[in-house]
PDB file of N, CA and C in Angstrom:
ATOM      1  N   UNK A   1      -4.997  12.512 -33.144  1.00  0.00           N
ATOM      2  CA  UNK A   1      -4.020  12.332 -32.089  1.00  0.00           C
ATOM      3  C   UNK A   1      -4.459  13.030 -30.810  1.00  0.00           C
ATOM      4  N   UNK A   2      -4.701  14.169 -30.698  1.00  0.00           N
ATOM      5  CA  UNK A   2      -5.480  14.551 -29.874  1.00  0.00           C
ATOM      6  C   UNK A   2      -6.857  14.098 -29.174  1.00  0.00           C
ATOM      7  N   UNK A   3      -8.028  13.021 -29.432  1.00  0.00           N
ATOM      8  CA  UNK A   3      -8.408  12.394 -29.073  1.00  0.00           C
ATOM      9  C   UNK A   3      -8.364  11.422 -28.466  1.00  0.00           C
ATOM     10  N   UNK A   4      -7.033  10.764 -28.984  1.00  0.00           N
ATOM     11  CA  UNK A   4      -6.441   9.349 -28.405  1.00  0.00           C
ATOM     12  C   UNK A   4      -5.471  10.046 -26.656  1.00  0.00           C
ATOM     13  N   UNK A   5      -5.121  11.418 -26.889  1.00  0.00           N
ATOM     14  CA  UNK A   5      -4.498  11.466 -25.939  1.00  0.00           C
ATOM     15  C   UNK A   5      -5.213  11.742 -24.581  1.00  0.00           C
ATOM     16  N   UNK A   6      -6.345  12.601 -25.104  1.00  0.00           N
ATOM     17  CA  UNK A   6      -7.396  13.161 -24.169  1.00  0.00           C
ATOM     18  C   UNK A   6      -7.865  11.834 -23.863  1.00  0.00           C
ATOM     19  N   UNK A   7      -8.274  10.807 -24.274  1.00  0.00           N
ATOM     20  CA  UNK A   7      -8.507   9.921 -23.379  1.00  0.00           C
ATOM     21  C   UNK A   7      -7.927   8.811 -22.542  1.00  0.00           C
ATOM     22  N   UNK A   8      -6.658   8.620 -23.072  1.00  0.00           N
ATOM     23  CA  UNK A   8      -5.401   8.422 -21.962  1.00  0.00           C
ATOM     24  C   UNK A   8      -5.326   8.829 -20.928  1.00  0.00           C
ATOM     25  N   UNK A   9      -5.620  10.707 -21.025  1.00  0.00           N
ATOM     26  CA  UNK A   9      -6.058  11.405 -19.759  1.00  0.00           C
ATOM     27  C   UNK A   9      -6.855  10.767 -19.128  1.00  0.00           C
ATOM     28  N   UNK A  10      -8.137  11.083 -19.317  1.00  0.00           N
ATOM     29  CA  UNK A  10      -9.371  10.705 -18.971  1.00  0.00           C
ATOM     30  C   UNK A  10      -9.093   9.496 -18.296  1.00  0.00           C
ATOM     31  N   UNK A  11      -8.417   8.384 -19.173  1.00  0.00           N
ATOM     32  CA  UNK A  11      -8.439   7.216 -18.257  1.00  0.00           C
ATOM     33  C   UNK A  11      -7.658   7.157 -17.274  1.00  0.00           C
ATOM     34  N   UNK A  12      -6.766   7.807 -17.277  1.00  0.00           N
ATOM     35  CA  UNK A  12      -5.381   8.006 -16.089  1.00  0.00           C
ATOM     36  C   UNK A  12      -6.208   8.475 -14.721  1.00  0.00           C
ATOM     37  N   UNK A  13      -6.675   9.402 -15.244  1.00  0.00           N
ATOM     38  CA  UNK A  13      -7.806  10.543 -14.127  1.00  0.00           C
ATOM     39  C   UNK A  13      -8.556   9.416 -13.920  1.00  0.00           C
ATOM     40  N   UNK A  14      -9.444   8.838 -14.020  1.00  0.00           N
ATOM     41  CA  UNK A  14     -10.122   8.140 -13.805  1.00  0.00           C
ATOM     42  C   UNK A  14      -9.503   6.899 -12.873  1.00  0.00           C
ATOM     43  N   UNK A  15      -8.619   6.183 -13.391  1.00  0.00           N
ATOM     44  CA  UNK A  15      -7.902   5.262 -12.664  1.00  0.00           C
ATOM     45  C   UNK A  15      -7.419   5.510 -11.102  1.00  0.00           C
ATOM     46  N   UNK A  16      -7.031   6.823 -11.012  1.00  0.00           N
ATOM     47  CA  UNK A  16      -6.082   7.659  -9.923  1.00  0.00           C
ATOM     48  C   UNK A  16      -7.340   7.686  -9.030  1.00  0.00           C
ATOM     49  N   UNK A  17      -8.449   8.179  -9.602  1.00  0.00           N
ATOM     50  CA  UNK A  17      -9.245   8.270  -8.719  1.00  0.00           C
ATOM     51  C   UNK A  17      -9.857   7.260  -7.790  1.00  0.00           C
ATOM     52  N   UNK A  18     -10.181   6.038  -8.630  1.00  0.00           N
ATOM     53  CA  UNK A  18     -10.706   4.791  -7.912  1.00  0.00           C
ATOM     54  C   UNK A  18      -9.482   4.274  -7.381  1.00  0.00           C
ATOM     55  N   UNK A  19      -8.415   4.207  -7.719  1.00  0.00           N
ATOM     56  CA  UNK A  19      -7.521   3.720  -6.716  1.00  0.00           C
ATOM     57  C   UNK A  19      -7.643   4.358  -5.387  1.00  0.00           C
ATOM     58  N   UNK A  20      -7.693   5.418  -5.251  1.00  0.00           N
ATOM     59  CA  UNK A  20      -7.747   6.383  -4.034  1.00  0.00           C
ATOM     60  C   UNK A  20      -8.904   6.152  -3.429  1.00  0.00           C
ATOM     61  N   UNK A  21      -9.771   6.107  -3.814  1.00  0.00           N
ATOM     62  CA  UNK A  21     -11.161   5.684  -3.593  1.00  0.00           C
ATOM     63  C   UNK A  21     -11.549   4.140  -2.890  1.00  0.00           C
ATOM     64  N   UNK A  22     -10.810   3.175  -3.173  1.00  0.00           N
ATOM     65  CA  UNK A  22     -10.312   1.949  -3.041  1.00  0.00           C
ATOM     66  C   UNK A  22      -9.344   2.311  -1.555  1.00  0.00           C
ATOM     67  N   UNK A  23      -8.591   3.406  -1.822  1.00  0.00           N
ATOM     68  CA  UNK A  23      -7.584   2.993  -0.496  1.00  0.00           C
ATOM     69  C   UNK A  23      -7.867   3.585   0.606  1.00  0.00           C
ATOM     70  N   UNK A  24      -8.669   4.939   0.528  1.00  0.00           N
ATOM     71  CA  UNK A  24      -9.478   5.157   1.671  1.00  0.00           C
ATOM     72  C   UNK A  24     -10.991   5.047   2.195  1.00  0.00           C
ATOM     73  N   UNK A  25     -10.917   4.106   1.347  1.00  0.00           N
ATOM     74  CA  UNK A  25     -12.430   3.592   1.730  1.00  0.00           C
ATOM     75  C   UNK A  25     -12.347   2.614   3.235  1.00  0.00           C
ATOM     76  N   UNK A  26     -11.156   1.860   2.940  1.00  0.00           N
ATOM     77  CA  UNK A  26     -10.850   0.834   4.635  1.00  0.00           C
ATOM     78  C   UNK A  26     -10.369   1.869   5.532  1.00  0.00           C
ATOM     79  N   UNK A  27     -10.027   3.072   5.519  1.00  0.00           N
ATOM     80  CA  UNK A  27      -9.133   4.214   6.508  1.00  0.00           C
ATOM     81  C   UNK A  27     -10.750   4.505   6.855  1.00  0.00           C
ATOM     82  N   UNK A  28     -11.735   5.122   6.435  1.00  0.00           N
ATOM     83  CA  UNK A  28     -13.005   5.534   6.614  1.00  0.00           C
ATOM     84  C   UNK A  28     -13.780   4.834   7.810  1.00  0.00           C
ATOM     85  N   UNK A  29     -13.801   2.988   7.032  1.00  0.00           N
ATOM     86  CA  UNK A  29     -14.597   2.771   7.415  1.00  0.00           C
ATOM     87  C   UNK A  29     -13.866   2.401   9.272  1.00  0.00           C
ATOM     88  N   UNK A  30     -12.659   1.959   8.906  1.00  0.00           N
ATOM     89  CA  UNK A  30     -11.926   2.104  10.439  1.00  0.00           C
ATOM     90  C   UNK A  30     -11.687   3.176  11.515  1.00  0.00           C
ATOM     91  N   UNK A  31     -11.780   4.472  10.876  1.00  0.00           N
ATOM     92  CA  UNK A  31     -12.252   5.067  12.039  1.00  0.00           C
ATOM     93  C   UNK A  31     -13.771   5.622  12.491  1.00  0.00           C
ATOM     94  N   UNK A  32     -14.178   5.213  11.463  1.00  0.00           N
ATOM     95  CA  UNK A  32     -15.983   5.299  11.649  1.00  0.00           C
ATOM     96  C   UNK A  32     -15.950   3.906  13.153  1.00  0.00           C
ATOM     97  N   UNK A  33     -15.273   2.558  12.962  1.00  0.00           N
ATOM     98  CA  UNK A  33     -15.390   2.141  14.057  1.00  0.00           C
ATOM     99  C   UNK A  33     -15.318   2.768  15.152  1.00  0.00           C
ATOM    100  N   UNK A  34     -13.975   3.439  15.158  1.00  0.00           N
ATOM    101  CA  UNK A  34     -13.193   4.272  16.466  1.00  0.00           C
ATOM    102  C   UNK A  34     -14.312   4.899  16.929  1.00  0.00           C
ATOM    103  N   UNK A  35     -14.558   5.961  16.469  1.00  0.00           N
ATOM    104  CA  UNK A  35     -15.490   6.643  16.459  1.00  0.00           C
ATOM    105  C   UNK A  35     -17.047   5.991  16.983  1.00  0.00           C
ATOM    106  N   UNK A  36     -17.419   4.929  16.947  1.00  0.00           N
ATOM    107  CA  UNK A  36     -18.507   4.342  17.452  1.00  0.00           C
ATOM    108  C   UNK A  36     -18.121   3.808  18.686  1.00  0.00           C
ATOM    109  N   UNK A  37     -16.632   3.184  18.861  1.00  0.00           N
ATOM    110  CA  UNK A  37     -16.233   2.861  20.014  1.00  0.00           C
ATOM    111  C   UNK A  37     -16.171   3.972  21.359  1.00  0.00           C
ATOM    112  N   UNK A  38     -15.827   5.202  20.925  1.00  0.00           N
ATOM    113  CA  UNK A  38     -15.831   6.159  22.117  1.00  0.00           C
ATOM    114  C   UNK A  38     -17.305   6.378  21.970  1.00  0.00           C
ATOM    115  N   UNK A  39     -18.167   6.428  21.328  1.00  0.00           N
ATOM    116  CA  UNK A  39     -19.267   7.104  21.416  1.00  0.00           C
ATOM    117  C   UNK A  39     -20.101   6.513  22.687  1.00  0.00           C
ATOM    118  N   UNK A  40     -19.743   5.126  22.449  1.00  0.00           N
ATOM    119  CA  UNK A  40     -20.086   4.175  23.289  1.00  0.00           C
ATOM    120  C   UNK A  40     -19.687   3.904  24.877  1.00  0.00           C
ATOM    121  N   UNK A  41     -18.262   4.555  24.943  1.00  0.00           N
ATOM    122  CA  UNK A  41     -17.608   4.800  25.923  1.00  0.00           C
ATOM    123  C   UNK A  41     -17.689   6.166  26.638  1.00  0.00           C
ATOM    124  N   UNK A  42     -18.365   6.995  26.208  1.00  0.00           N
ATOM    125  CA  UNK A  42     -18.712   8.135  26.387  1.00  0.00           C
ATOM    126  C   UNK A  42     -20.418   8.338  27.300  1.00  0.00           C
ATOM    127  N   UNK A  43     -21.037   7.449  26.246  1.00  0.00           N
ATOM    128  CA  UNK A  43     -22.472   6.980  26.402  1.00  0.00           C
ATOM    129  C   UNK A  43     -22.601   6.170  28.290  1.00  0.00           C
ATOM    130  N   UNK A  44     -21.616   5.282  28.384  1.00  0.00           N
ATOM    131  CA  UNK A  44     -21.651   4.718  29.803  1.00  0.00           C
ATOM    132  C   UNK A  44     -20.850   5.773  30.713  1.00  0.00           C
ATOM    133  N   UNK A  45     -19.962   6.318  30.626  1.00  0.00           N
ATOM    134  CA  UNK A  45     -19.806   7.256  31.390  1.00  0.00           C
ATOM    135  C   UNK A  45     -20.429   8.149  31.393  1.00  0.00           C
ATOM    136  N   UNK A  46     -21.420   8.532  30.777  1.00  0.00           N
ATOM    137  CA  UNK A  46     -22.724   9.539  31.453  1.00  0.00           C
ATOM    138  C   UNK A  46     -23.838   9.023  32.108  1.00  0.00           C
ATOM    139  N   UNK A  47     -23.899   7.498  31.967  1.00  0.00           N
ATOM    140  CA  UNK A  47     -24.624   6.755  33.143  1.00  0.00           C
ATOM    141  C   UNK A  47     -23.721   6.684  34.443  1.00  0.00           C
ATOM    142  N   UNK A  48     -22.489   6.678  34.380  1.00  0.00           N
ATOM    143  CA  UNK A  48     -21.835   6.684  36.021  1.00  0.00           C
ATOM    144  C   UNK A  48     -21.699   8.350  36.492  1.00  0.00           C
ATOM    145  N   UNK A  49     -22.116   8.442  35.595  1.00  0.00           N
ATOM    146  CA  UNK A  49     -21.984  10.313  35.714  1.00  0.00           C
ATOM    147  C   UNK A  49     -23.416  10.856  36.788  1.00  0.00           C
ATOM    148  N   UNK A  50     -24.220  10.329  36.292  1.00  0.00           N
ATOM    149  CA  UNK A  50     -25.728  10.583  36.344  1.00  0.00           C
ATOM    150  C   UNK A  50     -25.962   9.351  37.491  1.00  0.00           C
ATOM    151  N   UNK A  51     -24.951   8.639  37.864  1.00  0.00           N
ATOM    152  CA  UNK A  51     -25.591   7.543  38.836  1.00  0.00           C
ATOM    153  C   UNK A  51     -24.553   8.640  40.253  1.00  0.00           C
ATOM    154  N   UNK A  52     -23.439   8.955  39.758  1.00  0.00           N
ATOM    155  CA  UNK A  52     -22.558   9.363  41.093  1.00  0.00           C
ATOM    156  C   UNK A  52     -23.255  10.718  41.611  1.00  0.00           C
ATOM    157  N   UNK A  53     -24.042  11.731  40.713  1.00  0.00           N
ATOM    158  CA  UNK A  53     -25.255  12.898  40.696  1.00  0.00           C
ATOM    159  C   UNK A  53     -26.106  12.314  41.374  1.00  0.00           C
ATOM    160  N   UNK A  54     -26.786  11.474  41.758  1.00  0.00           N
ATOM    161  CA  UNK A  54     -27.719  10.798  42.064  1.00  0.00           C
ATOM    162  C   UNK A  54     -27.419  10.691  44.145  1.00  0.00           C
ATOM    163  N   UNK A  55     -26.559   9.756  43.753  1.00  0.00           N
ATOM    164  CA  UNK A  55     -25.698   9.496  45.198  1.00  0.00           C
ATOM    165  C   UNK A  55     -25.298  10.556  45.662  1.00  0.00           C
ATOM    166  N   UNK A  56     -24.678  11.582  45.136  1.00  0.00           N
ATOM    167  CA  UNK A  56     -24.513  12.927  46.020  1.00  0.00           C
ATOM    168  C   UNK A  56     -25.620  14.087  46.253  1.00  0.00           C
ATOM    169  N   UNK A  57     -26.774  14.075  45.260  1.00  0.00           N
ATOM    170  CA  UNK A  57     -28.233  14.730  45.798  1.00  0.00           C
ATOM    171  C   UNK A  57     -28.397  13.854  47.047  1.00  0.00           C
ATOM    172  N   UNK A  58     -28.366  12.575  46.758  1.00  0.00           N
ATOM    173  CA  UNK A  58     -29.342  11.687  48.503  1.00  0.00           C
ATOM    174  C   UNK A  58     -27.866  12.235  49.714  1.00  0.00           C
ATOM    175  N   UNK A  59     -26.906  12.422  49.510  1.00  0.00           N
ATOM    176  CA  UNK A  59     -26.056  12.140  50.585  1.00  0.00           C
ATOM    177  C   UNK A  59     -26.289  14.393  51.352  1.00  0.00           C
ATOM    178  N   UNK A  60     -26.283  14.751  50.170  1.00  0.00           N
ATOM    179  CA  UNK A  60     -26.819  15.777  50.498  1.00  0.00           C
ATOM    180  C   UNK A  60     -27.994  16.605  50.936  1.00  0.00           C
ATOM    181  N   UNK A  61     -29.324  15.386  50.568  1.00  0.00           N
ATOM    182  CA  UNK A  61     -29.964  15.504  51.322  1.00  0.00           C
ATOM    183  C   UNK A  61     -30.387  15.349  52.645  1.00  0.00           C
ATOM    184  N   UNK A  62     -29.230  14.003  52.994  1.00  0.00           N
ATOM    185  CA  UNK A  62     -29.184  13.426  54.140  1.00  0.00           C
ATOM    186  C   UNK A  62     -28.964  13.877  55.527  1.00  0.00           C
ATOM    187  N   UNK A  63     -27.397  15.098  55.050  1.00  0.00           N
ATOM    188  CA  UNK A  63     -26.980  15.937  55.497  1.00  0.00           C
ATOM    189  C   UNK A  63     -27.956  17.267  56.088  1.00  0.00           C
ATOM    190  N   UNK A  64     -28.504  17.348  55.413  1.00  0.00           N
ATOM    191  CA  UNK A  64     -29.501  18.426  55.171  1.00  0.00           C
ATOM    192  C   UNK A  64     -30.401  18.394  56.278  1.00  0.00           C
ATOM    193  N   UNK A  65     -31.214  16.764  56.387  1.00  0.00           N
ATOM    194  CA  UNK A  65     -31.853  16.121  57.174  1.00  0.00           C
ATOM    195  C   UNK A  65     -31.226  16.348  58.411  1.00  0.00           C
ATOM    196  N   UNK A  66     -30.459  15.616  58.681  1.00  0.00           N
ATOM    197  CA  UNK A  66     -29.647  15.567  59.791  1.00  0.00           C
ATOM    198  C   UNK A  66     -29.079  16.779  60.689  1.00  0.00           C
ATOM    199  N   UNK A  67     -28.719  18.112  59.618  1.00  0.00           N
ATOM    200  CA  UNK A  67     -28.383  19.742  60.453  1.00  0.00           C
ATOM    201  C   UNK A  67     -30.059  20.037  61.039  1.00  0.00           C
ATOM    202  N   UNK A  68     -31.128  20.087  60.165  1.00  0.00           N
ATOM    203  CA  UNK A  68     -32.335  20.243  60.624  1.00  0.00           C
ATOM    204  C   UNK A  68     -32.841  19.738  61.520  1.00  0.00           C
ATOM    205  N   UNK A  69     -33.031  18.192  61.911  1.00  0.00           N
ATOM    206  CA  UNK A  69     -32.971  17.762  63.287  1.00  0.00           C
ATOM    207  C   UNK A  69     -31.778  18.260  64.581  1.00  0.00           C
ATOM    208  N   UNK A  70     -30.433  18.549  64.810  1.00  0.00           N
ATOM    209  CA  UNK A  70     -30.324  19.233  65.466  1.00  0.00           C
ATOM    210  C   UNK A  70     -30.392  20.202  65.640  1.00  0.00           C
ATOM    211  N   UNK A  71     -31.125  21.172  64.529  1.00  0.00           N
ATOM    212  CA  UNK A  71     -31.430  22.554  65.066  1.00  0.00           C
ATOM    213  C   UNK A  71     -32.284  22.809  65.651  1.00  0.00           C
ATOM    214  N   UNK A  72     -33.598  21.666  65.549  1.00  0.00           N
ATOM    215  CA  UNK A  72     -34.829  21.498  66.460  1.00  0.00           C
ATOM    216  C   UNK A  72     -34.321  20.831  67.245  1.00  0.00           C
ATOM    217  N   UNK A  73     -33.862  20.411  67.641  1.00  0.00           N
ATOM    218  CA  UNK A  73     -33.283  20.041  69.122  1.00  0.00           C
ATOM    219  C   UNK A  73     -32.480  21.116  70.025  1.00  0.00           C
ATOM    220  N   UNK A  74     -31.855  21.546  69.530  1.00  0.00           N
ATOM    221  CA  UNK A  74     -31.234  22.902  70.243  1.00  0.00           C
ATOM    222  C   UNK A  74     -32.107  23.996  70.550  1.00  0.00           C
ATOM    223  N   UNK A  75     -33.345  23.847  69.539  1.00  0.00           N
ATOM    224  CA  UNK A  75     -34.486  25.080  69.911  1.00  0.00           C
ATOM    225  C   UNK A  75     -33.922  25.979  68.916  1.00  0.00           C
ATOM    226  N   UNK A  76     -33.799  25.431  67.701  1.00  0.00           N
ATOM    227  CA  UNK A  76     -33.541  26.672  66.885  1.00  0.00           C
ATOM    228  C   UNK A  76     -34.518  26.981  66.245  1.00  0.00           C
ATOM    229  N   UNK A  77     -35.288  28.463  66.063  1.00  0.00           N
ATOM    230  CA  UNK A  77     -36.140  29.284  65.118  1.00  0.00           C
ATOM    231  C   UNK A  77     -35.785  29.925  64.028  1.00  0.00           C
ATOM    232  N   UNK A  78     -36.838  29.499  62.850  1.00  0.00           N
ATOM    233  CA  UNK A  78     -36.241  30.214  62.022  1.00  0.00           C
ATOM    234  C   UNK A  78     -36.060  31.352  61.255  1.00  0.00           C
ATOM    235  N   UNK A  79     -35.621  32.290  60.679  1.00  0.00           N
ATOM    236  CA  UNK A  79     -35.529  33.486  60.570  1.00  0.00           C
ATOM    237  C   UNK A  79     -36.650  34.317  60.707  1.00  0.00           C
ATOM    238  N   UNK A  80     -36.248  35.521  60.554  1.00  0.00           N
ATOM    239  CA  UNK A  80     -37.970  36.205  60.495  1.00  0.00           C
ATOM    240  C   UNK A  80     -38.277  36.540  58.717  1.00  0.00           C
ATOM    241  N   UNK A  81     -37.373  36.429  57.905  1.00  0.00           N
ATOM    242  CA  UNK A  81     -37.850  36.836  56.664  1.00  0.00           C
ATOM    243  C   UNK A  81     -38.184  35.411  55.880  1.00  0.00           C
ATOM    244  N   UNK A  82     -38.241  33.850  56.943  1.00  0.00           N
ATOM    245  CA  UNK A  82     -38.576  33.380  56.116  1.00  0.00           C
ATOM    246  C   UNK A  82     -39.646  32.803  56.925  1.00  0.00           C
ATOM    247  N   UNK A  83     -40.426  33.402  57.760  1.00  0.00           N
ATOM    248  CA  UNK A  83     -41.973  33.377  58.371  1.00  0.00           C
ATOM    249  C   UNK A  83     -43.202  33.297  57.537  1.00  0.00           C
TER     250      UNK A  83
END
């Protein structure tokens, strides 16, 4: 009697498990999507990230350009510690 019951167990345990196994296996694999979806959305916003970085080095260089030509125009010299 004790054999027959231990494996009633066994099979109960066993059953419980693949059911569960069975029911979050579609929860898994659906947010494994999610999860690929931001990755992806994440992934292009570090290309507009790295493109708007881009556009503000040139606009700042531009700037840059532009104070330096009127300072040679005004006759400006430049420091003595950086001679």
């Amino acid at each position: 009697m004790d054999l027959s019951a231990t494996l009633v167990n066994t099979f109960v345990v066993v059953a419980v498990g693949a059911t569960l196994t069975y029911l979050t296996n579609d929860r898994f694999k659906t947010l494994r999507r999610e999860i690929d979806g931001v990755r992806q959305e994440l992934t292009g916003l570090r290309g507009e990230i790295t493109r708007v970085d881009a556009r503000l080095d040139a606009g700042i260089a531009a700037v840059r350009s532009d104070i330096v030509q009127i300072a040679l125009a005004v006759g400006a010299r430049p420091n003595a510690a950086e001679r």
